[in-house]
Every structure is written in structure tokens, then in C-alpha cells.
Protein backbone atom coordinates (compact mmCIF):
# COMPACT_ATOMS: atom_id res chain seq x y z
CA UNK A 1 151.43 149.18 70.93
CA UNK A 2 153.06 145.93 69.22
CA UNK A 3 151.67 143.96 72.19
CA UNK A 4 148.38 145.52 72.34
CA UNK A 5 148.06 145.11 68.39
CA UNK A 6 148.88 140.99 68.93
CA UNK A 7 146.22 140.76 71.33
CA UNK A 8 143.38 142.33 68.77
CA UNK A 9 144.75 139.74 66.52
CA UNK A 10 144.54 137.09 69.07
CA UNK A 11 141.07 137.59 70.53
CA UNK A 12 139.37 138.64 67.03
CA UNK A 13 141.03 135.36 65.79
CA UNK A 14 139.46 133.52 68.38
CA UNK A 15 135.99 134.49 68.01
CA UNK A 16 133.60 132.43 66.02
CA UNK A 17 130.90 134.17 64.01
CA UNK A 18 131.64 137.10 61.92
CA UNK A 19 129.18 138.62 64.48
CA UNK A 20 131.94 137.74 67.02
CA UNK A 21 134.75 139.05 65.27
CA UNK A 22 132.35 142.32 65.12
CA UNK A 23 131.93 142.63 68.83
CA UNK A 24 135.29 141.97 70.11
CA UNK A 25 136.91 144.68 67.96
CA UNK A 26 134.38 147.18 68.85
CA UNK A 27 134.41 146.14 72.50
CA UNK A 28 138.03 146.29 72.19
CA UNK A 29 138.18 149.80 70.78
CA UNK A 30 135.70 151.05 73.14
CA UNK A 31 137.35 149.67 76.06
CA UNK A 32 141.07 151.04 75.11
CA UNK A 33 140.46 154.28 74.09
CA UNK A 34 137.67 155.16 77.04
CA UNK A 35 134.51 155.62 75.25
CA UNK A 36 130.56 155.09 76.18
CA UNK A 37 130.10 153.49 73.31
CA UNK A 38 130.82 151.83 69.64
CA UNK A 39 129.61 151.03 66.55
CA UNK A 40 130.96 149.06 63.43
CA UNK A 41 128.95 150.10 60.25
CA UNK A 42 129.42 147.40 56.99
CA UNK A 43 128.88 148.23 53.57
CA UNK A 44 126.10 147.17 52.31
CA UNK A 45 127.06 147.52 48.33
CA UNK A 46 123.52 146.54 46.90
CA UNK A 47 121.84 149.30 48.83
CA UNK A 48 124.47 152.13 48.96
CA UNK A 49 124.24 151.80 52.75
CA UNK A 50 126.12 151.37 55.76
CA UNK A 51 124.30 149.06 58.29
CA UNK A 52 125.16 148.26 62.15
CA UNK A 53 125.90 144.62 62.72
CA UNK A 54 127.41 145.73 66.59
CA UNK A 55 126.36 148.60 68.27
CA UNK A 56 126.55 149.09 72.19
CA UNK A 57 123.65 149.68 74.41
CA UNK A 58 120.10 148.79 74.91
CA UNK A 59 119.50 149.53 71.47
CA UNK A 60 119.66 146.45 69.25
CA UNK A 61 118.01 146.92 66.30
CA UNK A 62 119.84 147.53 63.10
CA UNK A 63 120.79 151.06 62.12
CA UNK A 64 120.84 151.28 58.65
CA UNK A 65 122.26 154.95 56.69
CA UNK A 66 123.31 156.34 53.88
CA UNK A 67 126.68 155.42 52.91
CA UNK A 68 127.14 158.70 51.83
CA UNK A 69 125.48 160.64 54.69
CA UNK A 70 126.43 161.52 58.34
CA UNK A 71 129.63 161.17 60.06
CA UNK A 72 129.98 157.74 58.99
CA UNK A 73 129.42 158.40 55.75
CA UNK A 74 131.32 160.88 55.10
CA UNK A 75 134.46 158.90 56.96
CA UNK A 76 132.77 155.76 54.38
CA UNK A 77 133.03 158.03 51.36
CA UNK A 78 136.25 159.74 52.03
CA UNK A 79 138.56 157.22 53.45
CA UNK A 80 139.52 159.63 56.05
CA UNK A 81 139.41 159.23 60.10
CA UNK A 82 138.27 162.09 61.97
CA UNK A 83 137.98 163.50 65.37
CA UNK A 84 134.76 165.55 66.28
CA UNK A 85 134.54 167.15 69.27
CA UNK A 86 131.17 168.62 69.54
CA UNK A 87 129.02 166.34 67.63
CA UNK A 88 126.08 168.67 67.32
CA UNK A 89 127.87 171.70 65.81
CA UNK A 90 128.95 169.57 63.15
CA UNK A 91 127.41 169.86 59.78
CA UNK A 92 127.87 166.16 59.09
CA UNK A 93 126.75 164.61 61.87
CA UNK A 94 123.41 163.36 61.50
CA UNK A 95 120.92 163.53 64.23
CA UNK A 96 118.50 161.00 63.19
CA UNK A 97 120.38 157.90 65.28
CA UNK A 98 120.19 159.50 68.27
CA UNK A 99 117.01 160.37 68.17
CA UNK A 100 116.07 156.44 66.95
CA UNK A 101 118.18 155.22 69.79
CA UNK A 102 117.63 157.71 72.82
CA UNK A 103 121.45 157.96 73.31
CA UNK A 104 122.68 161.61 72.91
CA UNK A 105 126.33 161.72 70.96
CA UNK A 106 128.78 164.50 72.23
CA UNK A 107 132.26 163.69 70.77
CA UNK A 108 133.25 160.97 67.90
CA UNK A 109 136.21 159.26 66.69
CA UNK A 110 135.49 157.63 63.13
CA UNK A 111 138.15 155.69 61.17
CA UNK A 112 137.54 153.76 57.79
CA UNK A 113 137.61 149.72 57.64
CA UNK A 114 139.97 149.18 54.79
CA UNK A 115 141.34 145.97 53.57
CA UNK A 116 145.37 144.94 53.12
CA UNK A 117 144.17 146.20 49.35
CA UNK A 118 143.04 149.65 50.50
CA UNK A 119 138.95 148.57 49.91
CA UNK A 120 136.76 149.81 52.70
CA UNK A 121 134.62 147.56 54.18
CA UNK A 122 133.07 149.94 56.67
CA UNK A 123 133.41 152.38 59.06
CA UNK A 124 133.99 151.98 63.13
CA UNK A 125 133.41 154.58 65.64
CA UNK A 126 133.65 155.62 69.49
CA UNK A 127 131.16 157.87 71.21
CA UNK A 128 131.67 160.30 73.94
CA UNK A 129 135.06 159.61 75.46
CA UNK A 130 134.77 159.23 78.97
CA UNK A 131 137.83 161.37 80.31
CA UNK A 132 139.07 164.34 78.32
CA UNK A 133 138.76 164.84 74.56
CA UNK A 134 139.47 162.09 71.45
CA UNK A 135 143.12 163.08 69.79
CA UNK A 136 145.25 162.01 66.98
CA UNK A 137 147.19 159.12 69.53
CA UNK A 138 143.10 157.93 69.19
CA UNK A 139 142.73 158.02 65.97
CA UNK A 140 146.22 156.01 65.09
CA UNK A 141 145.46 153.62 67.65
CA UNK A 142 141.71 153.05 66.34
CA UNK A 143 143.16 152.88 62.31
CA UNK A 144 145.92 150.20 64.31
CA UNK A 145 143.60 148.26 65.31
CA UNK A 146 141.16 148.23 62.30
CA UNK A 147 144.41 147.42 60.06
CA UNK A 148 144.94 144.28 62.31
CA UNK A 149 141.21 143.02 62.45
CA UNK A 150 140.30 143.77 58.23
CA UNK A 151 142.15 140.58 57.87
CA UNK A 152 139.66 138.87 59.89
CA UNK A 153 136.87 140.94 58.99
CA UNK A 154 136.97 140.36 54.74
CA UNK A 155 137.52 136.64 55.64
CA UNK A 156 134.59 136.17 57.64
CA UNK A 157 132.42 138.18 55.14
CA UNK A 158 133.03 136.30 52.61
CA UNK A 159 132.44 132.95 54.58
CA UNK A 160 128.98 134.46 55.38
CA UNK A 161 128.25 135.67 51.34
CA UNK A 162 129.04 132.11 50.63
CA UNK A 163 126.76 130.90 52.81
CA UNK A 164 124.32 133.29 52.13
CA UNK A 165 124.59 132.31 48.23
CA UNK A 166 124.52 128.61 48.91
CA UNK A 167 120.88 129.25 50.67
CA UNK A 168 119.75 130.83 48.00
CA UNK A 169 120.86 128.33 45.54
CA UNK A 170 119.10 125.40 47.42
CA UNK A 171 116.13 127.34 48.31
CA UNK A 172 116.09 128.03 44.16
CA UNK A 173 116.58 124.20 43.32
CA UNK A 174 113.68 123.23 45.59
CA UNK A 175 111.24 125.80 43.86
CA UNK A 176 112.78 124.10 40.39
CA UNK A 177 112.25 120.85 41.56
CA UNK A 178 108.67 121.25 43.13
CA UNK A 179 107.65 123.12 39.82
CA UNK A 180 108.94 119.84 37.60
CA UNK A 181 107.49 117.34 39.73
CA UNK A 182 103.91 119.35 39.45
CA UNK A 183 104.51 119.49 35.77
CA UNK A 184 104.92 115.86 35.08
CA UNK A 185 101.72 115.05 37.19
């Protein structure tokens, strides 16, 4: 696991973009613990929702939820990991993404993103393992790995909210500017 756990580290540090850094730890995840698919949800704090920067498959639009609803909320809101077998016989799964998507969900493994300070900065899940059922060796291996990447994950976040911010700012300065050179004509 030790070795396994230095390559996550490795590759995630290696990527570029926070985008990157998104889709090697999900296509790591997915890979190791034999699932269709994966999806990393962030926090979005201004909206009280979770939004998809990386999800798998033809579908690459956004997915935006709740932060409070559907598995991923409720693994968001709780802090908790969990293993669902049967996704459709759950009462907090949430139909609505599969139906957006066309991809039909039959088992899930959910773990929190949380930083070295316990914050959570998301939610990750695997769909529909592809031999046998999702169990608890999944779920430590999946919180493992999230552990290793949050590192990565916070810093690149906040190297894109600066960024973000700094647009902003200079697209703010320009409007100031334009409306005090019209003013002194």
C-alpha cells in the first residue's frame, strides 16, 4: 500500500492544472479498485453545492447537486465513506444523474475529500465495480488515497481562487478606469 500511496503522490504531483490533479486521482481510483466509472464532486461554498470538475464517460457537462442531497451529499454532509451495494434501493441515492447522463449506477463507493485539517473539500466516488462487490479494503484504500492527493488538491484550489480573484480585480479596474476617462471628457 506504501508503494501504491507514493505513486498517487507522484503522478498527482506531476500533473499541471488543478483539472489534472482532478483526473489522475479519479482515474487512479477507478483503475485500482475496478470500477466503470468516477467522479470527484468540489464544494462549491457560495452555492451550497457540490459540482463535477471530472467525471468519466461521454458525459461532459458539469453535474452540479445539492451538497446536502444524494449519495454524495450525504457522504459531503456527514464526513463518512460508505459502501452501497444496490444503488437503487437506497433512500439516498438520487436518481436524477443518471437519468441526465444515460449511465445507470448499480453499486457505489463514496469517501469524503478532507484536508490535513479535517475540512472537506469534496466528495469522490466509484461506480459499479466491475468484479464482485465494493468492501471496507475499498473504502480504506479510496480514503488512502484521497488523504495523499488533499495536499495537492487545497493547493491547487487555491492557486485557481487566486487567479480567479485577480480576473476579477482587473476586469473591475478597467470598468473604473473606462468610467473616469468618460467622466473627464
Amino acid at each position: 500500500m506504501a508503494e501504491f500511496l507514493l505513486d498517487v503522490f507522484n503522478r498527482v504531483a506531476a500533473a499541471g492544472t488543478l483539472d489534472d490533479k482532478l483526473e489522475t486521482i479519479v482515474e487512479i481510483t477507478t483503475s485500482v479498485l475496478g470500477a466503470e466509472r468516477g467522479t470527484l464532486f468540489l464544494n462549491d461554498q457560495l452555492n451550497g453545492e457540490l459540482y463535477s470538475r471530472v467525471a468519466q464517460g461521454n458525459f461532459s457537462q458539469e453535474i452540479r447537486i445539492l451538497n446536502t442531497s444524494g449519495v454524495a451529499g450525504y457522504v459531503y454532509t456527514t464526513g463518512r465513506g460508505v459502501i452501497i451495494h444496490n444503488a437503487y434501493s437506497d433512500e439516498r441515492f438520487d436518481p436524477s444523474v443518471d437519468e441526465k447522463t444515460g449511465f445507470i449506477t448499480k453499486s457505489i463507493l463514496c469517501t469524503p475529500i478532507k484536508t490535513v485539517r479535517g475540512e472537506t473539500l469534496g466528495v469522490i466516488q466509484a461506480l459499479n465495480k466491475t468484479k464482485g462487490e465494493f468492501n471496507q479494503e475499498d473504502l480504506k484504500l479510496l480514503n488512502a488515497t484521497t488523504t495523499q492527493a488533499s495536499v495537492f488538491l487545497q493547493s491547487a484550489l487555491l492557486v485557481e481562487q487566486m487567479g480567479k480573484a485577480r480576473r476579477q480585480e482587473a476586469e473591475f479596474l478597467g470598468v473604473v478606469s473606462e468610467v473616469s476617462s468618460e467622466i473627464q471628457l
